[in-house]
Protein backbone atom coordinates (compact mmCIF):
# COMPACT_ATOMS: atom_id res chain seq x y z
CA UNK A 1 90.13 123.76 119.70
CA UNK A 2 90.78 127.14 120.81
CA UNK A 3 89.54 130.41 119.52
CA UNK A 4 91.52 132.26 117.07
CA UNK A 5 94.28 134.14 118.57
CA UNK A 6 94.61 131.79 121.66
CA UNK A 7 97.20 128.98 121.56
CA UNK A 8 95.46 125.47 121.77
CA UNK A 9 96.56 123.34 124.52
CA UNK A 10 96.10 119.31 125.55
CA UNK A 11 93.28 119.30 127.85
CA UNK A 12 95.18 117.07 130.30
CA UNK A 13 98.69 115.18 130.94
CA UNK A 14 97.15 111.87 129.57
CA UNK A 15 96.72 113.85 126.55
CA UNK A 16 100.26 115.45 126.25
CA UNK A 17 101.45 112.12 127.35
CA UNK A 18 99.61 109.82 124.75
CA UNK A 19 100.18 112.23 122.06
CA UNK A 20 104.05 112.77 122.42
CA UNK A 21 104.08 108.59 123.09
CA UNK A 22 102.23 108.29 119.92
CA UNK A 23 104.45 110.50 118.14
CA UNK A 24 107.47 108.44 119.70
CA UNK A 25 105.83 105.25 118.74
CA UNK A 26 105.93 104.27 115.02
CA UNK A 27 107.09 102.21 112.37
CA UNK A 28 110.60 102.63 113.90
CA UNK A 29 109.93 101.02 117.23
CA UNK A 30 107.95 97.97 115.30
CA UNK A 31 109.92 97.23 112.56
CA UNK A 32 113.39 99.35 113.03
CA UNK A 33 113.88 97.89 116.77
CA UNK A 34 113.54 94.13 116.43
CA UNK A 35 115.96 94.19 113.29
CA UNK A 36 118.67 96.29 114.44
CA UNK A 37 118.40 94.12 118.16
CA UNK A 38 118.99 90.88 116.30
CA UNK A 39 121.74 92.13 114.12
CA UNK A 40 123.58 94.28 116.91
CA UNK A 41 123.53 91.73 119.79
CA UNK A 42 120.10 91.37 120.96
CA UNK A 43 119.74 91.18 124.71
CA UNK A 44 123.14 93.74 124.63
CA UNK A 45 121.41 95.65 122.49
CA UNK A 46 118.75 95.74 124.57
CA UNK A 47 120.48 96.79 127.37
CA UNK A 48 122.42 99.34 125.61
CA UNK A 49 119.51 101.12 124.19
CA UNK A 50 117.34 101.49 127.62
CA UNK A 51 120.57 102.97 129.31
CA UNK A 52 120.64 105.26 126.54
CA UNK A 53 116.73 106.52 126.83
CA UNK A 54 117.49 106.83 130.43
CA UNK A 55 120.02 109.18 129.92
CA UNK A 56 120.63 110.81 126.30
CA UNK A 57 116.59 110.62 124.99
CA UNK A 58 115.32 111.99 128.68
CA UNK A 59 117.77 115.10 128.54
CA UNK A 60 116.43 115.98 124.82
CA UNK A 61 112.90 115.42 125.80
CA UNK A 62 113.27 117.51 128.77
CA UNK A 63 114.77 120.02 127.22
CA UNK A 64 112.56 120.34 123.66
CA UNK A 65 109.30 119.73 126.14
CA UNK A 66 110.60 122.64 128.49
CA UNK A 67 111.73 125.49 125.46
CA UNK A 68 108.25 124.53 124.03
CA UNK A 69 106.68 125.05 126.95
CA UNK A 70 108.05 128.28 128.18
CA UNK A 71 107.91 130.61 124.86
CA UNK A 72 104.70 128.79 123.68
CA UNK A 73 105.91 128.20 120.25
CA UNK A 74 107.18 126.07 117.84
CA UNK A 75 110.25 125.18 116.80
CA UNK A 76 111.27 128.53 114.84
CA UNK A 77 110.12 130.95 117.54
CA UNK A 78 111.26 128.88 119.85
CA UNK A 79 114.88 129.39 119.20
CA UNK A 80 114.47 133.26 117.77
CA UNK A 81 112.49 133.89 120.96
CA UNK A 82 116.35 133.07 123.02
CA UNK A 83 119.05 133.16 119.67
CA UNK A 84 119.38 135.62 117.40
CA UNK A 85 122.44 135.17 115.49
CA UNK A 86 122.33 133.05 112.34
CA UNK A 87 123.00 129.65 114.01
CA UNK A 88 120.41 129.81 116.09
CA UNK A 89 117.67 130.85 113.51
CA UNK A 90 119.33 128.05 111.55
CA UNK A 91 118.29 125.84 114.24
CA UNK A 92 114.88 126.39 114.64
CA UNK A 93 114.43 126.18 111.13
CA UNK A 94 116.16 122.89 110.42
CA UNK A 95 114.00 121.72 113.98
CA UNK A 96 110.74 122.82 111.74
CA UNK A 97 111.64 121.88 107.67
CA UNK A 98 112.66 118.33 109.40
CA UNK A 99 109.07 116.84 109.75
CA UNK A 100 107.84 118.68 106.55
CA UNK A 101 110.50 116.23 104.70
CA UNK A 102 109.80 113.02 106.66
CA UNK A 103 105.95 112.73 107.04
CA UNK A 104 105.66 112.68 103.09
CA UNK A 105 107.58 109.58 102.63
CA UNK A 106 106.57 108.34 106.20
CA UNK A 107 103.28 108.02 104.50
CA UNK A 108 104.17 106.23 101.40
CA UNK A 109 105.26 103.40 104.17
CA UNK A 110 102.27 103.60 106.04
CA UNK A 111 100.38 103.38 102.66
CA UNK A 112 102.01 100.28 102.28
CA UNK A 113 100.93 99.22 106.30
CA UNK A 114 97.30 100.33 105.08
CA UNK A 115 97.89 98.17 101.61
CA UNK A 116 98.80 94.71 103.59
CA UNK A 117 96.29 95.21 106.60
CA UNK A 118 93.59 95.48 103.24
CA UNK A 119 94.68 92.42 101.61
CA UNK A 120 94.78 90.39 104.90
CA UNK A 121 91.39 91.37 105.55
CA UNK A 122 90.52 90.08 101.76
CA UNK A 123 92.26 86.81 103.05
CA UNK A 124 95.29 87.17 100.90
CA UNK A 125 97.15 85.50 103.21
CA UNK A 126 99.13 82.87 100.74
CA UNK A 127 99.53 85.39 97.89
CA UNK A 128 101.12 88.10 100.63
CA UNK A 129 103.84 85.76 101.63
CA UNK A 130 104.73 84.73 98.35
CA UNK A 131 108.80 85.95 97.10
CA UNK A 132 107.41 88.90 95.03
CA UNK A 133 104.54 90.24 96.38
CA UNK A 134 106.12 92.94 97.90
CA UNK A 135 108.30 94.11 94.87
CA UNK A 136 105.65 93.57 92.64
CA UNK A 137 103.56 96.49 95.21
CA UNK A 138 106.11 98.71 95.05
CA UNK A 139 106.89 98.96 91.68
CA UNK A 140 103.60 99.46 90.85
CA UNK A 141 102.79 103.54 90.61
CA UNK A 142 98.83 103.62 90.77
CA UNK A 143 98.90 101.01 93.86
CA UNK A 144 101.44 102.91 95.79
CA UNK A 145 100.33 106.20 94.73
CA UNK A 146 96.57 105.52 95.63
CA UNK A 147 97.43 103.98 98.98
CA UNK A 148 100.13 107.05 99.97
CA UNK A 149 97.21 109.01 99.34
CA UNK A 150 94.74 107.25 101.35
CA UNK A 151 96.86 106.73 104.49
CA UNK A 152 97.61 111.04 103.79
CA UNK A 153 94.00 112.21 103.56
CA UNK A 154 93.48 110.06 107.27
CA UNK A 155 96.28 111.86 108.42
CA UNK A 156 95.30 115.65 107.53
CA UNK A 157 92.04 115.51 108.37
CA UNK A 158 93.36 114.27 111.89
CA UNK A 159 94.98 117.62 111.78
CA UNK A 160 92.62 119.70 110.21
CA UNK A 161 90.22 118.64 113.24
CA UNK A 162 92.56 120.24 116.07
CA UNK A 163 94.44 120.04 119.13
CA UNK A 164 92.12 118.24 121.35
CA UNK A 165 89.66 117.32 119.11
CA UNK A 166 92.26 115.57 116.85
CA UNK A 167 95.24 114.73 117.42
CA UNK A 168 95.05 114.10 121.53
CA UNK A 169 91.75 112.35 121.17
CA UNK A 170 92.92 110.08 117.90
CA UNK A 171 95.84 109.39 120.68
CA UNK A 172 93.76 108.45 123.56
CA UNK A 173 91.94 105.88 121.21
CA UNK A 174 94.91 104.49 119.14
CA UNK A 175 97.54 104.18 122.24
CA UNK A 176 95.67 101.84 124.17
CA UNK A 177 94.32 99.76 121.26
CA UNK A 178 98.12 99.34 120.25
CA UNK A 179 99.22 98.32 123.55
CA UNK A 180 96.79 95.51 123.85
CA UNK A 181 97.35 94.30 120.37
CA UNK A 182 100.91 94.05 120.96
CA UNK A 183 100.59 92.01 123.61
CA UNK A 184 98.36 89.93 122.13
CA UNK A 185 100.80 89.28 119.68
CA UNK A 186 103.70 89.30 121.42
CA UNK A 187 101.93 86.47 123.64
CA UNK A 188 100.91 84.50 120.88
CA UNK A 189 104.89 84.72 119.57
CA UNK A 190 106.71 83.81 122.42
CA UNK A 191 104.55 80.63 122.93
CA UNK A 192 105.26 79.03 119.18
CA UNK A 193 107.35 75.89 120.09
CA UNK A 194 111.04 77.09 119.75
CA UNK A 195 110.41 80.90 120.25
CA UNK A 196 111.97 80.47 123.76
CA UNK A 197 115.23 80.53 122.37
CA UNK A 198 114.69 83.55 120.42
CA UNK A 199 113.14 85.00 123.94
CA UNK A 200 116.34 84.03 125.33
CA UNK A 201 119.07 86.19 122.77
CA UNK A 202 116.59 89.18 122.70
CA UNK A 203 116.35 89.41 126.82
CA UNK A 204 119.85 88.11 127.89
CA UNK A 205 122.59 90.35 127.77
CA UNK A 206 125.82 88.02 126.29
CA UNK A 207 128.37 90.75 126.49
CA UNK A 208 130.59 88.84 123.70
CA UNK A 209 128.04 89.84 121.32
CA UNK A 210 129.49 93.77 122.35
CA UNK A 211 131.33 95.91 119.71
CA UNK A 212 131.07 99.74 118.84
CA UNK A 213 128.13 99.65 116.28
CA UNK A 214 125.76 98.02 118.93
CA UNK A 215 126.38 101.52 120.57
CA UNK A 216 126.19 103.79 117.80
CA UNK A 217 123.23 101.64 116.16
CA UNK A 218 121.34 101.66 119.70
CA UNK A 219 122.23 105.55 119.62
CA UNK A 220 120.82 106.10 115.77
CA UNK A 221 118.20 103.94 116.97
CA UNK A 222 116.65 105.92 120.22
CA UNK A 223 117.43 108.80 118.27
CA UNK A 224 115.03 107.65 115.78
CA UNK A 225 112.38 106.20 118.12
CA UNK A 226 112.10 109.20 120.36
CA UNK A 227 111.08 111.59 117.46
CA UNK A 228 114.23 113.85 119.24
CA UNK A 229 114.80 116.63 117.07
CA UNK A 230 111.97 116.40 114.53
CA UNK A 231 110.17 119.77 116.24
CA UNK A 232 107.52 117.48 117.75
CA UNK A 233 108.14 117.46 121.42
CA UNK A 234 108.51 121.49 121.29
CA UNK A 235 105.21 121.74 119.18
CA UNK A 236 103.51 119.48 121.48
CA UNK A 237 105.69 121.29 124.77
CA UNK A 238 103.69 124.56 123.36
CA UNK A 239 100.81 122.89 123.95
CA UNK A 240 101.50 121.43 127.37
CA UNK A 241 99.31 123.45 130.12
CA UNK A 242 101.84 124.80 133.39
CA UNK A 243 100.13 122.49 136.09
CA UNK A 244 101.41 119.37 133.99
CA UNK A 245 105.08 118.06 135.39
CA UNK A 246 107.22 117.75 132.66
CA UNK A 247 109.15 115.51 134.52
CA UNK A 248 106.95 113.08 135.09
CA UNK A 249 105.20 113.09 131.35
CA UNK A 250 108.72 112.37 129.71
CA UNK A 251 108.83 109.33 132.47
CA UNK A 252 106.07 108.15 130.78
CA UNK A 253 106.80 108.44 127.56
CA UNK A 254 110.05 107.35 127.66
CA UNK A 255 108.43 104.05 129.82
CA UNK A 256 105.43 103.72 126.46
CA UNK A 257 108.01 103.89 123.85
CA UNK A 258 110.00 101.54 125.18
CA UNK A 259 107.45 98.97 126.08
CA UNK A 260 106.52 99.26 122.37
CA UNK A 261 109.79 98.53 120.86
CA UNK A 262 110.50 95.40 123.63
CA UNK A 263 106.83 94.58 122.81
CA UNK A 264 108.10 94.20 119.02
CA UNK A 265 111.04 92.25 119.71
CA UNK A 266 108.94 89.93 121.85
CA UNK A 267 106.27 89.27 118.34
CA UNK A 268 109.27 89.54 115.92
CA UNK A 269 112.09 87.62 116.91
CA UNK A 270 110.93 85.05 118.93
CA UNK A 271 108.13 84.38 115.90
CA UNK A 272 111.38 84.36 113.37
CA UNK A 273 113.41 82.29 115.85
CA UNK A 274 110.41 79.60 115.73
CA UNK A 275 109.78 79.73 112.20
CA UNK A 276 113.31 79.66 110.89
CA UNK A 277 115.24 77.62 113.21
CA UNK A 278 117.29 80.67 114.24
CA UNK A 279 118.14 81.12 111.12
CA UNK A 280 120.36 84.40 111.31
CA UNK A 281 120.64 85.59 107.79
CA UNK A 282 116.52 85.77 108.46
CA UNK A 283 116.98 87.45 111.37
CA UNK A 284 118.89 90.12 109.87
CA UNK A 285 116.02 90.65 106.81
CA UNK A 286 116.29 94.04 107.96
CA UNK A 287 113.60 96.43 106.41
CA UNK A 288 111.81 93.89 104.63
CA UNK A 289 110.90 91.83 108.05
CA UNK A 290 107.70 93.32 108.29
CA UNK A 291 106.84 93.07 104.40
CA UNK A 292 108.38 89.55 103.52
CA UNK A 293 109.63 87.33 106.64
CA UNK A 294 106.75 88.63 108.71
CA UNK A 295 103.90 87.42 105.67
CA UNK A 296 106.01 84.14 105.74
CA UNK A 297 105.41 83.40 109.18
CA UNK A 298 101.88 84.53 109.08
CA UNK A 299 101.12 81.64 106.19
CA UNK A 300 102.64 79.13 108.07
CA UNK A 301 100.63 80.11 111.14
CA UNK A 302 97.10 78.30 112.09
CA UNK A 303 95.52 81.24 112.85
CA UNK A 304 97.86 83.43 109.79
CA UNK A 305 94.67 85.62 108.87
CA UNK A 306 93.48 87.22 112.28
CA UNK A 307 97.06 87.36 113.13
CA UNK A 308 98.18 89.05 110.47
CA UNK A 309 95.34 91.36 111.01
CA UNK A 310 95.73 92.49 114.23
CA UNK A 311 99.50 93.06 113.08
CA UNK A 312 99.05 95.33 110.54
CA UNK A 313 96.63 97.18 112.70
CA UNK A 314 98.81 97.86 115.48
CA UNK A 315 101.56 98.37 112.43
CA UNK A 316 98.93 101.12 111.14
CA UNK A 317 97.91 102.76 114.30
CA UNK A 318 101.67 103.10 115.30
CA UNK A 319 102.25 104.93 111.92
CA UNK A 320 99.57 107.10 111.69
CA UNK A 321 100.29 108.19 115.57
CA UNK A 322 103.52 109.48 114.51
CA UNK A 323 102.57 110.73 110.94
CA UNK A 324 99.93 113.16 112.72
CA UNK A 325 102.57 114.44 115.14
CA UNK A 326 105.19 115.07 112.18
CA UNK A 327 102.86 116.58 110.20
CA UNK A 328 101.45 118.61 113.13
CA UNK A 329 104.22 120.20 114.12
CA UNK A 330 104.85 121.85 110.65
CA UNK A 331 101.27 123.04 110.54
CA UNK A 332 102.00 124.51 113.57
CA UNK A 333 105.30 126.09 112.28
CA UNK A 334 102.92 127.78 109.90
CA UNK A 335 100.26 128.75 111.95
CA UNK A 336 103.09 130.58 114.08
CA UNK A 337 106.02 132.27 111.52
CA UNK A 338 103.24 132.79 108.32
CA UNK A 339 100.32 133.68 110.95
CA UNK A 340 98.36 131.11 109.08
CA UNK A 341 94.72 129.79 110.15
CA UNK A 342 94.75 125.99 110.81
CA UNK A 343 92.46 125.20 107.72
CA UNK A 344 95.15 127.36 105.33
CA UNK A 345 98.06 126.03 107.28
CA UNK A 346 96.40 122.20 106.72
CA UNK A 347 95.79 122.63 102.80
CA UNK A 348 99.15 123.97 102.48
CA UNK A 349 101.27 121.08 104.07
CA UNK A 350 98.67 118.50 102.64
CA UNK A 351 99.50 119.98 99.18
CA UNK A 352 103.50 119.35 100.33
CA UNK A 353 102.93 116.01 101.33
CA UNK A 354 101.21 115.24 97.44
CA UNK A 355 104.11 116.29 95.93
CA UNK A 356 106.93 115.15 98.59
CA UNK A 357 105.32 111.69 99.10
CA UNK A 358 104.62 111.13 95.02
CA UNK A 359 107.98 111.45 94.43
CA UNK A 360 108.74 108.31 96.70
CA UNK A 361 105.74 106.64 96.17
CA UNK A 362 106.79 106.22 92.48
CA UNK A 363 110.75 105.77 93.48
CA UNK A 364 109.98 102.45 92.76
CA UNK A 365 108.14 101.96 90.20
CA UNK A 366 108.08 104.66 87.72
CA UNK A 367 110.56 107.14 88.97
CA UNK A 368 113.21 104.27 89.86
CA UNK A 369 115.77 105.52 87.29
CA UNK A 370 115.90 108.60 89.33
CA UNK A 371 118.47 108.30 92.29
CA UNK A 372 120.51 111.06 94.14
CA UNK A 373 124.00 109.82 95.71
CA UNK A 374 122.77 106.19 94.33
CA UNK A 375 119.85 106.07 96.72
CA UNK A 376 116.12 105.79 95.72
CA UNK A 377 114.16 109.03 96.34
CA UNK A 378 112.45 107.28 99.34
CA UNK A 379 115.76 105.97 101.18
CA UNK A 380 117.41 109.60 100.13
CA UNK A 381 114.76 111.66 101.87
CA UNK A 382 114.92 108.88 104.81
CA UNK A 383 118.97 109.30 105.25
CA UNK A 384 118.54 113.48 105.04
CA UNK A 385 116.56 113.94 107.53
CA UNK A 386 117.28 110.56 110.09
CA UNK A 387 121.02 110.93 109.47
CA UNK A 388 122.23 114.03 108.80
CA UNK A 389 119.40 116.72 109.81
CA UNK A 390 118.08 115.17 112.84
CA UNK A 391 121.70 115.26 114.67
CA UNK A 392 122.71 118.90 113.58
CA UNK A 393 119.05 119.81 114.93
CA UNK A 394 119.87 117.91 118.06
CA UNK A 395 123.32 119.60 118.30
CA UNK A 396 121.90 122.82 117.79
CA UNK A 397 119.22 122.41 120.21
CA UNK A 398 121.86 121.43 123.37
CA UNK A 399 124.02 124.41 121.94
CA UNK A 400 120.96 126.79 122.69
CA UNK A 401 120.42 125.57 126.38
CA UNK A 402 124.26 125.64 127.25
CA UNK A 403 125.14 128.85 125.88
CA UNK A 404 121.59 131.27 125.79
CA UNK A 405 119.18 129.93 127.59
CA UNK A 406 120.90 128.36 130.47
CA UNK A 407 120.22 125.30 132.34
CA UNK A 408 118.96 127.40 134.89
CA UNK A 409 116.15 128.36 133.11
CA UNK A 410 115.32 124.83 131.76
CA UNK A 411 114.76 124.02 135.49
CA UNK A 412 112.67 126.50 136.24
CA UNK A 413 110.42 125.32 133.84
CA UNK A 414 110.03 121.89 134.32
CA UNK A 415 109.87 122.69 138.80
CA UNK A 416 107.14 125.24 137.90
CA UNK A 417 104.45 124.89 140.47
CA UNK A 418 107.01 122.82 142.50
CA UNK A 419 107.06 120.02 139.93
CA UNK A 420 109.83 116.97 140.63
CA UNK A 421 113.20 117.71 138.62
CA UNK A 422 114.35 114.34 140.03
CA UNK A 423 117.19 113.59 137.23
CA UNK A 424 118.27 117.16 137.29
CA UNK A 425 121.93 116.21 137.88
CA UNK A 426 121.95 113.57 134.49
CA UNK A 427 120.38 116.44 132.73
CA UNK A 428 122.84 119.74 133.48
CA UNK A 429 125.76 116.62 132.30
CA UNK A 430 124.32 115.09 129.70
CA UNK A 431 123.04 118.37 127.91
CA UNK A 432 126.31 120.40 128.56
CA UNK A 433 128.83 117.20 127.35
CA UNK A 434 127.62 113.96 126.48
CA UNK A 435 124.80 114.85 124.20
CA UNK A 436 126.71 117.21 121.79
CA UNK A 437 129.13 114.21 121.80
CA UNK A 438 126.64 111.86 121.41
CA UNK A 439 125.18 113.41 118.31
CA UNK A 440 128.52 114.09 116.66
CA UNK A 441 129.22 110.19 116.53
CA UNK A 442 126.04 109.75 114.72
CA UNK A 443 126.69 112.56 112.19
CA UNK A 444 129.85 111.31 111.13
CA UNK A 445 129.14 107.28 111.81
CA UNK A 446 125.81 107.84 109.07
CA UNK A 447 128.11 110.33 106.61
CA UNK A 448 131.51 107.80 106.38
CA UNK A 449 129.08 104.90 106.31
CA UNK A 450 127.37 106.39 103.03
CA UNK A 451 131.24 107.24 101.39
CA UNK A 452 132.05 103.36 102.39
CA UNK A 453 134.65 104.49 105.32
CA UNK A 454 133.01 102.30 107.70
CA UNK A 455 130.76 99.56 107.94
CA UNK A 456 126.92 99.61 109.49
């Protein structure tokens, strides 16, 4: 960690890269991915979403990684540092509250994660896949409450720790770990008698399984997975020293998040294909894969207990990767606009996440009466930020480059030191017409689905 007054910094690429993977790589690429690729197509799907990361998610992480980089600030004096009309404030503000309002309920989930990797240690293997285990969890208030809190305190004292000595060198340990355990799993998945078939759909591209909502789900869903717009990649940009290509780190992470989310297709659907004939309405569990079908599986497995194990491990690690780069990047909104030290900034956004995260840790249970625009507190918070905030952040963010900053300037960043800018070309288009389109389709595909004007 640096001295006070000095901005801390990654000590090396590896570190930027593994950290901004980590952040990319969470409960969206391990349990979001595999359901939205078997109800949207599969291998189309598939194919969809990588041309999209390629394109779309490597503009916005060159672009976030590069402002970061270059005024050596988060998200708010990022943008004030170029805009300083209203909109552009308004930007960098919605780029920083963003991540204040998902890590809290990102937690409750990974208190649940933390919860089922317990009770498969304890050998609970029968009683976890049982119809009403999960709902029975979740209702309860002191279960979920105590295991939001647990999975929290891991988190923020990640944070409290540093830069270097905490969040890059959690990364460097959990990143690895979670690679081989996916594979592992993945292995042991796509050699079940039957799961060849389910290899098959999620690898093969049938383009009769096409329509529009493969395209906007695959868009909602690299959106998602990329943590684009959430203030992360220019927090952890601020942090990235000059001599490191910025080029070449988003290559990376755009090749580690992906790997992840194929990865998770490769232990989820070929394991549900096996276990369920194919069954599509199974398939399509959605949400509840990784809490119900999954357990199911796991019970009917030989080896259900180390399996299930290493699962919710790599389920854990995943979340608390991400949940320390959300969380990070608002500490570090405080430490820069409130000129906050890092131990006032960490009590402060630890004391937000108590009160944030109770709420949907009893949504529930206790609190379940309580619904805004007929959603739970937990799937409210979820569709503000991943459906309405996160694209107006985005928008903002390619309005900034176009119209203040300047492509121009983005380039000179990320060739500093005579760095490769080898996509330059995709990046001046996508940034200056496809990306502001992009996110506009997302806006109003998530707002007309919640009034009912289209279907998801």
């Amino acid at each position: 960690m640096s001295t006070k007054g000095e901005r801390s910094s990654f000590s090396s690429r590896l570190g930027f890269v593994l950290s901004a993977a980590g952040s990319a790589v969470g409960l969206g690429n391990i349990w979001r991915f595999p359901y939205l690729a078997a109800k949207y197509g599969g291998g189309i799907f598939l194919l969809v979403y990588l041309l999209l990361v390629l394109s779309f998610g490597y503009t916005m992480i060159i672009a976030e990684s590069a402002l970061g980089r270059r005024t050596k600030k988060s998200p708010v004096g990022a943008f004030s540092h170029y805009g300083k009309d209203w909109m552009f404030r308004f930007g960098g503000w919605i780029n920083a509250v963003i991540p204040i309002l998902i890590v809290p309920y990102y937690s409750v989930i990974g208190g649940w994660v933390s919860k089922y990797l317990f009770a498969y240690l304890r050998g609970e293997v029968t009683a976890l896949a049982s119809d009403d285990y999960f709902s029975g969890f979740i209702t309860n208030g002191y279960q979920t409450e105590f295991w939001f809190l647990v999975f929290t305190l891991a988190t923020m004292i990640i944070i409290y720790m540093g830069v270097q000595n905490g969040i890059e060198r959690v990364s460097t340990i959990m990143m690895p770990i979670l690679i081989v355990l996916a594979l592992v799993i993945a292995l042991y998945a796509v050699t079940r008698p039957g799961a060849m078939k389910g290899v098959a759909y999620f690898l093969v591209p049938n383009f009769k399984n096409f329509s529009w909502m493969t395209v906007v789900a695959a868009m909602g869903q690299m959106f998602y997975s990329l943590s684009i717009a959430m203030g992360i990649l220019m927090t952890f940009g601020s942090y990235m020293k000059d001599d490191v290509s910025i080029e070449d780190a988003t290559r990376h992470v755009e090749l580690f998040d992906t790997a992840i989310a194929v990865l998770a297709g490769l232990m989820i659907i070929p394991a549900v294909f096996a276990f369920s004939g194919g069954d599509p309405n199974v398939l399509k569990a959605g949400p509840s894969l990784m809490f119900i079908t999954m357990p199911k599986i796991f019970a009917n497995m030989g080896f259900g207990q180390p399996v299930g194990i290493m699962f919710f491990l790599l389920v854990l690690f995943a979340a608390l990767t991400s949940a320390i780069a959300l969380a990070e990047s608002a500490v570090s909104t405080f430490e820069d606009e409130l000129h906050w030290s890092r131990k006032k900034a960490s009590i402060v956004m630890f004391a937000l996440m108590l009160v944030l995260g109770s709420l949907s840790a009893l949504g529930y249970g206790p609190l379940a009466l309580v619904r805004i625009v007929g959603m739970q507190l937990l799937d409210f918070f979820d569709f503000l930020t991943n459906s309405v905030m996160m694209p107006i952040a985005a928008m903002t963010t390619c309005l900034l480059i176009v119209r203040v900053v300047g492509v121009k300037t983005v380039a000179e960043e990320v060739t500093k030191d005579g760095a490769p800018f080898k996509r330059r070309l995709i990046f001046n288009f996508m940034i200056k017409y496809l990306c502001p389109f992009f996110v506009a389709i997302i806006l109003f595909s998530s707002v007309a689905s919640l009034f009912g004007w289209i279907k998801m």
